[in-house]
Protein backbone atom coordinates (compact mmCIF):
# COMPACT_ATOMS: atom_id res chain seq x y z
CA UNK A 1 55.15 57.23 79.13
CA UNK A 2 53.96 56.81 82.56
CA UNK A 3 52.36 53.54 83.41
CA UNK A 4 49.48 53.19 86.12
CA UNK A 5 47.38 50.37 87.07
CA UNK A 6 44.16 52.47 87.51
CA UNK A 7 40.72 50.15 86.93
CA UNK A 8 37.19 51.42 86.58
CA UNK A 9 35.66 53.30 89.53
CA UNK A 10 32.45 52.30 89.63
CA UNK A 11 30.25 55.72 89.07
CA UNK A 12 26.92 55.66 90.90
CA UNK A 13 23.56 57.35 89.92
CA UNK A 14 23.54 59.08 93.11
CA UNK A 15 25.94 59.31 96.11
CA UNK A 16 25.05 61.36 99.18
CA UNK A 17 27.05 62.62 101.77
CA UNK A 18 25.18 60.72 105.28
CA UNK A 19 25.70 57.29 103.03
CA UNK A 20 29.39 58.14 102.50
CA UNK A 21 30.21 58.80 105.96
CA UNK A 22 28.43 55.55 106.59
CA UNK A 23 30.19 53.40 104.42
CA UNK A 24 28.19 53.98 101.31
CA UNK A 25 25.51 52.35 103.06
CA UNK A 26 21.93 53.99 102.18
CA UNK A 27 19.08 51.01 101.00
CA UNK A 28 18.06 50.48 104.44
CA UNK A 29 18.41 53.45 106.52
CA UNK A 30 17.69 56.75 104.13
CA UNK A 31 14.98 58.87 105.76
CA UNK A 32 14.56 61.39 104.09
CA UNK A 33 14.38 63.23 100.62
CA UNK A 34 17.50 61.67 99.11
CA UNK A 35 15.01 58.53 99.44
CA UNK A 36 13.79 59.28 95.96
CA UNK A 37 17.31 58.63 95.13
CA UNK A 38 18.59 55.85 97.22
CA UNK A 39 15.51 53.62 98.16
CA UNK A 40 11.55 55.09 97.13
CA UNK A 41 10.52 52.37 100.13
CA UNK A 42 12.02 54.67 102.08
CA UNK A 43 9.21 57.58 101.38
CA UNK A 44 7.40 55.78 104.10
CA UNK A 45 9.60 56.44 106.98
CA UNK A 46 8.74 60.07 106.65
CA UNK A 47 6.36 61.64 109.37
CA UNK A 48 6.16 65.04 107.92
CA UNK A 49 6.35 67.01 104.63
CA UNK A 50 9.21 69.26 104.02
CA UNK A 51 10.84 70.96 100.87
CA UNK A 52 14.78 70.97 100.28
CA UNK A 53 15.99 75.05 98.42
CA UNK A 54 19.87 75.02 98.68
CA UNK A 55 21.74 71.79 99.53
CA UNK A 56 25.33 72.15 97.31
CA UNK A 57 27.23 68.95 97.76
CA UNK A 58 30.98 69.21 96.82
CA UNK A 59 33.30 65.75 96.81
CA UNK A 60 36.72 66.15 95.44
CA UNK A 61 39.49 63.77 95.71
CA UNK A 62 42.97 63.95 97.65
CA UNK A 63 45.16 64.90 94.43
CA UNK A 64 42.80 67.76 93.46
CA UNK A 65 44.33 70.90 95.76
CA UNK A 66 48.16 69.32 94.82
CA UNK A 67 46.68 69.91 90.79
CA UNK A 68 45.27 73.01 91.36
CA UNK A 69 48.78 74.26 92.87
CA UNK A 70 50.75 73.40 89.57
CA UNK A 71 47.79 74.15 87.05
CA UNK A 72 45.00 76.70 88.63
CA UNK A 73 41.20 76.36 87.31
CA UNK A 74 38.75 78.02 88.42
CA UNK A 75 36.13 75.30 88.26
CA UNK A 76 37.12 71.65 88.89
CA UNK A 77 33.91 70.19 86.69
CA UNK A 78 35.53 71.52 83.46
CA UNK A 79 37.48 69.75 80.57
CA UNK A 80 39.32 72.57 79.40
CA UNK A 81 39.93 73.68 82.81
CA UNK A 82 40.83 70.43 84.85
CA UNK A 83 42.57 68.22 81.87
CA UNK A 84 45.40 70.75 81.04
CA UNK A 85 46.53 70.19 84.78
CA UNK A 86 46.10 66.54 84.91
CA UNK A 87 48.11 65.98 82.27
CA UNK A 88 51.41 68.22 83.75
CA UNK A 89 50.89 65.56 86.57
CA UNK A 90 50.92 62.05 85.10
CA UNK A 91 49.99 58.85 87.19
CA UNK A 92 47.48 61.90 89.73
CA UNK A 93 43.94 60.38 90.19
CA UNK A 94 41.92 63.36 89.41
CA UNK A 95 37.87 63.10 91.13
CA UNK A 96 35.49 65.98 91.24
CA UNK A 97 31.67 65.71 91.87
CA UNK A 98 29.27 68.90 92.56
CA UNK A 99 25.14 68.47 92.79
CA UNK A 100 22.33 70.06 93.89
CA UNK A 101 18.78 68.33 94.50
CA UNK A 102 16.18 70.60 95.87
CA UNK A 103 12.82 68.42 96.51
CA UNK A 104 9.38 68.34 98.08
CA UNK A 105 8.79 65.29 100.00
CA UNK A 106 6.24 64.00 102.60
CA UNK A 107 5.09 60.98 103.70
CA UNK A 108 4.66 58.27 101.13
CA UNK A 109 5.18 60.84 98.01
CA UNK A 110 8.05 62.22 96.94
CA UNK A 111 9.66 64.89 94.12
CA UNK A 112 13.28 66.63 93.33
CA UNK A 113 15.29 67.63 90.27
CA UNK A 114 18.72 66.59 90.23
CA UNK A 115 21.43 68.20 88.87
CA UNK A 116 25.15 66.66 89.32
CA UNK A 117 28.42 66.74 87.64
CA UNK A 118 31.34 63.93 87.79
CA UNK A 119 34.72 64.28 86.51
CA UNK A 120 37.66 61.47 86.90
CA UNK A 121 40.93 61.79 85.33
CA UNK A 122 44.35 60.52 85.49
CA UNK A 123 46.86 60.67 83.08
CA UNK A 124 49.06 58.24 81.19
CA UNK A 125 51.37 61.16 79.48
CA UNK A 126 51.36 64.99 78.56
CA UNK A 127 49.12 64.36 75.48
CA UNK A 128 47.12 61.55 77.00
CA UNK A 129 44.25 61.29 79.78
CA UNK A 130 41.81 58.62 80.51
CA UNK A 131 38.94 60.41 81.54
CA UNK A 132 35.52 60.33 82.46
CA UNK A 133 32.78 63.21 82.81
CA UNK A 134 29.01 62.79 83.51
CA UNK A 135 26.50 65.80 83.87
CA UNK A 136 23.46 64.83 84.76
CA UNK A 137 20.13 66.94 84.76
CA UNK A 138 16.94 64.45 86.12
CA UNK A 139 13.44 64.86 87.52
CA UNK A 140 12.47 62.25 89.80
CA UNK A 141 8.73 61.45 91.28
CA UNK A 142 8.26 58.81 93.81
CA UNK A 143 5.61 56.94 95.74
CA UNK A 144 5.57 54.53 98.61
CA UNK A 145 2.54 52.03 99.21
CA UNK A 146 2.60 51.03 103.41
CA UNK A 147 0.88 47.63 104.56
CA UNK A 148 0.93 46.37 108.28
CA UNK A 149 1.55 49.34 110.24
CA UNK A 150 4.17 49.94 107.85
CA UNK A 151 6.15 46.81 108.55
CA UNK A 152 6.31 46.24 104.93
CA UNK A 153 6.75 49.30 102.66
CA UNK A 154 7.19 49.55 98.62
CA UNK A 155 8.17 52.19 96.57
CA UNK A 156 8.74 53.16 93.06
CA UNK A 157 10.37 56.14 91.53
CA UNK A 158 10.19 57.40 88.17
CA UNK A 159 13.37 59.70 86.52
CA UNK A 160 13.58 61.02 83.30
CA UNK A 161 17.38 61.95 82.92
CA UNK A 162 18.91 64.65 80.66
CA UNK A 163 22.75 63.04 80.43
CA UNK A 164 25.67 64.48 78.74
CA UNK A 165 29.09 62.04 79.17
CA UNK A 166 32.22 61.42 78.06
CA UNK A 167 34.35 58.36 78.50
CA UNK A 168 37.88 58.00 76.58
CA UNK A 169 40.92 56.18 77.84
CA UNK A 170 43.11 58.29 75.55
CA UNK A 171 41.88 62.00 75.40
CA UNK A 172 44.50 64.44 74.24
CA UNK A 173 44.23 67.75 76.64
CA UNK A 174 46.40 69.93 74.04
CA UNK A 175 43.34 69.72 71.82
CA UNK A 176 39.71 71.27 71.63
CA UNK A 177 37.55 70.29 74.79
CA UNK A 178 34.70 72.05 74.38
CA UNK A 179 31.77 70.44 74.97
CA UNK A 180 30.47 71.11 70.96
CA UNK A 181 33.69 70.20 69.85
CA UNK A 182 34.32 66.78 71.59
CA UNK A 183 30.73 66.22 70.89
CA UNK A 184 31.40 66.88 66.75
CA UNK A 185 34.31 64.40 67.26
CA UNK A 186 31.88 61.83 68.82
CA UNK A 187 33.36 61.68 72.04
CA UNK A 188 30.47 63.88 73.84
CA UNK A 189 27.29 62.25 74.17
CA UNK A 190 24.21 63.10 75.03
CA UNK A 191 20.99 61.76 75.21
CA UNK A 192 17.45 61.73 77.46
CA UNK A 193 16.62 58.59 79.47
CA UNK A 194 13.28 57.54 81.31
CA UNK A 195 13.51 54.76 83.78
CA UNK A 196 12.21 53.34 87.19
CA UNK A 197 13.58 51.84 90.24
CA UNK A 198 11.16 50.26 93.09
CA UNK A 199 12.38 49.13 97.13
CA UNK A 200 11.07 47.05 99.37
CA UNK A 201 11.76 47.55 102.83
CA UNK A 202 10.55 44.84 105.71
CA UNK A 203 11.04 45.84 109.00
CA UNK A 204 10.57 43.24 111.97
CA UNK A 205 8.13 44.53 114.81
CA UNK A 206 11.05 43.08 117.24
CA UNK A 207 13.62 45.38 119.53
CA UNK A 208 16.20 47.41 117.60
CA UNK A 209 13.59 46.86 115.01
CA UNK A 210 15.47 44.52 112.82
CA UNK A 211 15.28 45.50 108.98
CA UNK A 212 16.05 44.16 105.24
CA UNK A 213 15.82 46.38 102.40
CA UNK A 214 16.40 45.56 98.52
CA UNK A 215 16.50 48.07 95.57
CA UNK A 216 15.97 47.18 92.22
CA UNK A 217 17.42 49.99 89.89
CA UNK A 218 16.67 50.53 86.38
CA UNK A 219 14.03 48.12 85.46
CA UNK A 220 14.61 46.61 82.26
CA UNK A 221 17.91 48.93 81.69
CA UNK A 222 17.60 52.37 80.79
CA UNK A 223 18.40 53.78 78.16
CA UNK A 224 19.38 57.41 76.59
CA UNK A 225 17.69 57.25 73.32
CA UNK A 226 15.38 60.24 73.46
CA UNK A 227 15.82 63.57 71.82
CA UNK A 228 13.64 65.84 73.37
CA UNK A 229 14.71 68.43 75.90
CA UNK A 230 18.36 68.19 74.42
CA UNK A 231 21.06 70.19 75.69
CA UNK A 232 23.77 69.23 72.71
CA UNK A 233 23.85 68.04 69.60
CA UNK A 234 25.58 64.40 69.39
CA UNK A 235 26.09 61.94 66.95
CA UNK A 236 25.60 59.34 69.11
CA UNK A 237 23.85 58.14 73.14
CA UNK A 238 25.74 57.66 76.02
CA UNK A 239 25.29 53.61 77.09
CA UNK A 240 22.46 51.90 78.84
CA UNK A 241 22.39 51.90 82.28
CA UNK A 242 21.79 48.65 82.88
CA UNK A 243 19.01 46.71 85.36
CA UNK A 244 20.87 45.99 88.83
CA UNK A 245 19.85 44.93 91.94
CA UNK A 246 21.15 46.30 95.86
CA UNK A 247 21.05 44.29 98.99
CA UNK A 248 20.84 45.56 102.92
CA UNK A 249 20.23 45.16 106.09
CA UNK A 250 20.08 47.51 109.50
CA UNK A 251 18.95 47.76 112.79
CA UNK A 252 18.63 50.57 115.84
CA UNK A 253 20.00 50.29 119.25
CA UNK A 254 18.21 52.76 121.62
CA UNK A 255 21.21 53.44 124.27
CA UNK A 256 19.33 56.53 126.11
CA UNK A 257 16.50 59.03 125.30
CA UNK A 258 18.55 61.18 123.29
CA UNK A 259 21.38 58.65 122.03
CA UNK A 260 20.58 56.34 119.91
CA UNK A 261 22.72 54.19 116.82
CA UNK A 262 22.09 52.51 113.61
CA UNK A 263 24.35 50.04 111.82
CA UNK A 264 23.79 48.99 108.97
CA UNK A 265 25.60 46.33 106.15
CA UNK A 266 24.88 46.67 102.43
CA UNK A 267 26.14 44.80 99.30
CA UNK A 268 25.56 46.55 96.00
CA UNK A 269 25.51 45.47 92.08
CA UNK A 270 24.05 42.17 92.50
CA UNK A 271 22.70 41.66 89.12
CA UNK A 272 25.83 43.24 87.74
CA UNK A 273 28.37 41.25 90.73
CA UNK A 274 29.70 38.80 87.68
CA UNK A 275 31.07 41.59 85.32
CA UNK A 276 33.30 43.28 88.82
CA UNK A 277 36.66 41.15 88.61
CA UNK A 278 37.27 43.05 92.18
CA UNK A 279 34.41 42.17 94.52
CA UNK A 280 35.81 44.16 97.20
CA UNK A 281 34.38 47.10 95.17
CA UNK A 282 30.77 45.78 96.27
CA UNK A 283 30.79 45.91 100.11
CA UNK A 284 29.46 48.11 102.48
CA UNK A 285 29.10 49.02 106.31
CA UNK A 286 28.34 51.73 108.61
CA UNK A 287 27.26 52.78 112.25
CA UNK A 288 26.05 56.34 112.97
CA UNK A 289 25.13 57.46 116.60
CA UNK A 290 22.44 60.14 117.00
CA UNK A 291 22.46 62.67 119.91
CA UNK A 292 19.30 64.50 120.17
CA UNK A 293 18.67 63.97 116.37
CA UNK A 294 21.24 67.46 116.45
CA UNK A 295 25.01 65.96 116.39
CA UNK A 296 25.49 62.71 114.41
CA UNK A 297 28.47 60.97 114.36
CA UNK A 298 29.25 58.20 111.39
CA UNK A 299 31.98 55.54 110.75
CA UNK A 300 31.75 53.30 108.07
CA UNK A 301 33.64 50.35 105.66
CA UNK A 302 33.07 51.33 101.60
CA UNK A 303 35.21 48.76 99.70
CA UNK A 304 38.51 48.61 101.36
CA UNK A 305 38.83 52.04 103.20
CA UNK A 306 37.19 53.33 106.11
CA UNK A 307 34.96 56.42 106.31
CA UNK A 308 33.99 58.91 108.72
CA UNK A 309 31.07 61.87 108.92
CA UNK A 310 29.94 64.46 111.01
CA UNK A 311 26.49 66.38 110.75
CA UNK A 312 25.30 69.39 112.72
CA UNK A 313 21.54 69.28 112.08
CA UNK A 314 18.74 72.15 112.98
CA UNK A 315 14.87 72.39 111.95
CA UNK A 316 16.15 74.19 108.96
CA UNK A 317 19.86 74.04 108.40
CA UNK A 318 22.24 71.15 108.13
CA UNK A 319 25.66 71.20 108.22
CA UNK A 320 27.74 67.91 106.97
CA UNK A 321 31.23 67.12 106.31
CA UNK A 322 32.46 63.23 105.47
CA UNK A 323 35.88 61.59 103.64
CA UNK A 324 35.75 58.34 102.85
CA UNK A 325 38.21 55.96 100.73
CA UNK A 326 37.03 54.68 96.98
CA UNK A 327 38.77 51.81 95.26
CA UNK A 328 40.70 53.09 91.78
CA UNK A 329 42.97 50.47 91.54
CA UNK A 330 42.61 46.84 90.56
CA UNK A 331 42.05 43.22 92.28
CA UNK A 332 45.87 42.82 92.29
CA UNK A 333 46.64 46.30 92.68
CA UNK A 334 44.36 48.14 95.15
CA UNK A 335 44.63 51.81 95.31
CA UNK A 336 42.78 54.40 97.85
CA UNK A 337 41.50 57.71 96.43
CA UNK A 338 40.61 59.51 99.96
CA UNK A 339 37.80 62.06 99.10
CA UNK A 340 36.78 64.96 100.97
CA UNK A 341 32.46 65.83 100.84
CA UNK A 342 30.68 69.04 102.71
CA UNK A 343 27.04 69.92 102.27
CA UNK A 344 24.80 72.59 103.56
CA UNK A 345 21.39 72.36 103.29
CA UNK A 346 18.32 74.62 104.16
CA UNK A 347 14.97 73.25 103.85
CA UNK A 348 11.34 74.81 104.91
């Protein structure tokens, strides 16, 4: 058997592809529709309405192309595509993440359907694979109240999420993994879940305009107990997502007209901080310089590993590409999965 010292990534809600280039830093410097997302405060920063139609974001890891070479699939978000191949390479860290998340947003209101898939594998032997799949259907409706000129803003978002997951240290790839299937063996489940998260953002009416943002996320857990609007039958409810609590702080440096930067420092999980043995897992920095609001150029800190992103940005079309490092390994045993993320977008 082949031994690895793999811990538990820690799988977000939602993970775009500006915060990743930034560090995984969002609370405090989202601006625009992935606020309803990332930080509902944020609604408030808007000066405009626009809608989001096509903006595919695809993230895959380092090991996926080497995986594909010695076991083709045709679509990297599938069990009984993806799992055959992990298992002919044992000890490979397999990551895969696709979503869409067309939205209608203007200023101080806010509304998009999400629809993402996550798939991480590795594993242990040629009839073993811890693995871990997510796919994720949610409607999400947000408003942001404004007081002072906007100094202070608060926000509040409402999701009701369709979620279908899997998570099993010791799934056998030589067996059935269809979705009905694993679900009949109680290792699919499924359930609906309506929750709430609310931001507060407080920006200082100083130079570089100081700011402090803080997310609260899941108020009062939420949990996937409902069975309307189900997409497969399970036995069973995938777990609570439980109550947590995100942390940040930014500020903008005007260098010239059209050049301008933002940096920004964020630590994430608060509520949850005591259950991470590795706290590394938890911070977060980035800087991103603006030119002309048309080339942006990011550089950030997530965890241990640094990041890097590059937009090309029109009045309809953007063009994004990031990598960025996330921590797989443990507190004595670090280990860097470099990812790969490119988005289009075209909004109206």
């Amino acid at each position: 058997m082949h031994l690895n010292s793999y811990g538990s990534e820690r799988v977000e809600f939602y993970k775009g592809i500006r915060p990743l280039g930034m560090g995984n830093t969002s609370i405090a410097t989202v601006n625009d529709e992935t606020a309803l997302a990332l930080n509902p405060a944020s609604l408030g920063r808007l000066r405009d309405y626009f809608g989001t139609i096509i903006d595919p974001e695809i993230d895959l890891g380092s090991s996926a192309l080497n995986l594909y070479r010695g076991k083709s699939f045709s679509n990297p978000y599938s069990l009984s595509q993806v799992l055959p191949s992990v298992a002919t390479s044992p000890g490979e860290y397999y990551h895969a993440r696709g979503q869409v998340f067309p939205s209608f947003v203007a200023k101080n209101f806010g509304i998009g359907v999400l629809a993402k898939y996550d798939l991480n594998a590795v594993a242990d032997s040629a009839t073993s694979v811890n693995t871990f799949y997510r796919d994720d259907m949610a409607l999400l409706l947000g408003y942001n109240f404004r007081f002072w000129d906007g100094r202070i803003k608060f926000g509040f978002v409402g999701k009701m999420i369709s979620r279908i997951e899997l998570n099993e240290t010791t799934l056998d790839p030589t067996g059935s993994l269809d979705n009905a299937s694993l679900a009949t063996a109680d290792k699919m489940k499924q359930g609906l879940g309506v929750g709430a998260d609310a931001g507060l953002i407080l920006t200082a009416p100083w130079k570089n305009l100081p700011t402090l943002a803080v997310v609260v996320r899941d108020i009062g857990n939420t949990s996937y107990d409902k069975t309307y609007f189900s997409r497969l039958s399970t036995p069973s409810n995938p777990s609570p997502t439980l109550q947590d609590m995100d942390v940040g702080a930014s500020f903008q440096v005007i260098h010239k007209p059209n050049f301008r930067s933002t940096w920004a420092l964020e630590y994430k999980g608060v509520l949850t901080a005591k259950d991470e043995e590795d706290k590394q897992k938890l911070y977060h920095a980035g800087i991103e310089f603006n030119f002309g609001d048309v080339f942006f150029f990011r550089v950030g800190y997530n965890q241990r590993y640094i990041t890097s992103g590059f937009e090309l940005s029109s009045e309809r079309f953007q063009f994004q590409v990031a990598t960025y490092g996330e921590e797989i390994g443990t507190v004595t045993d670090p280990k860097e999965d470099r990812r790969n993320v490119v988005k289009f977008s075209f909004r109206f």
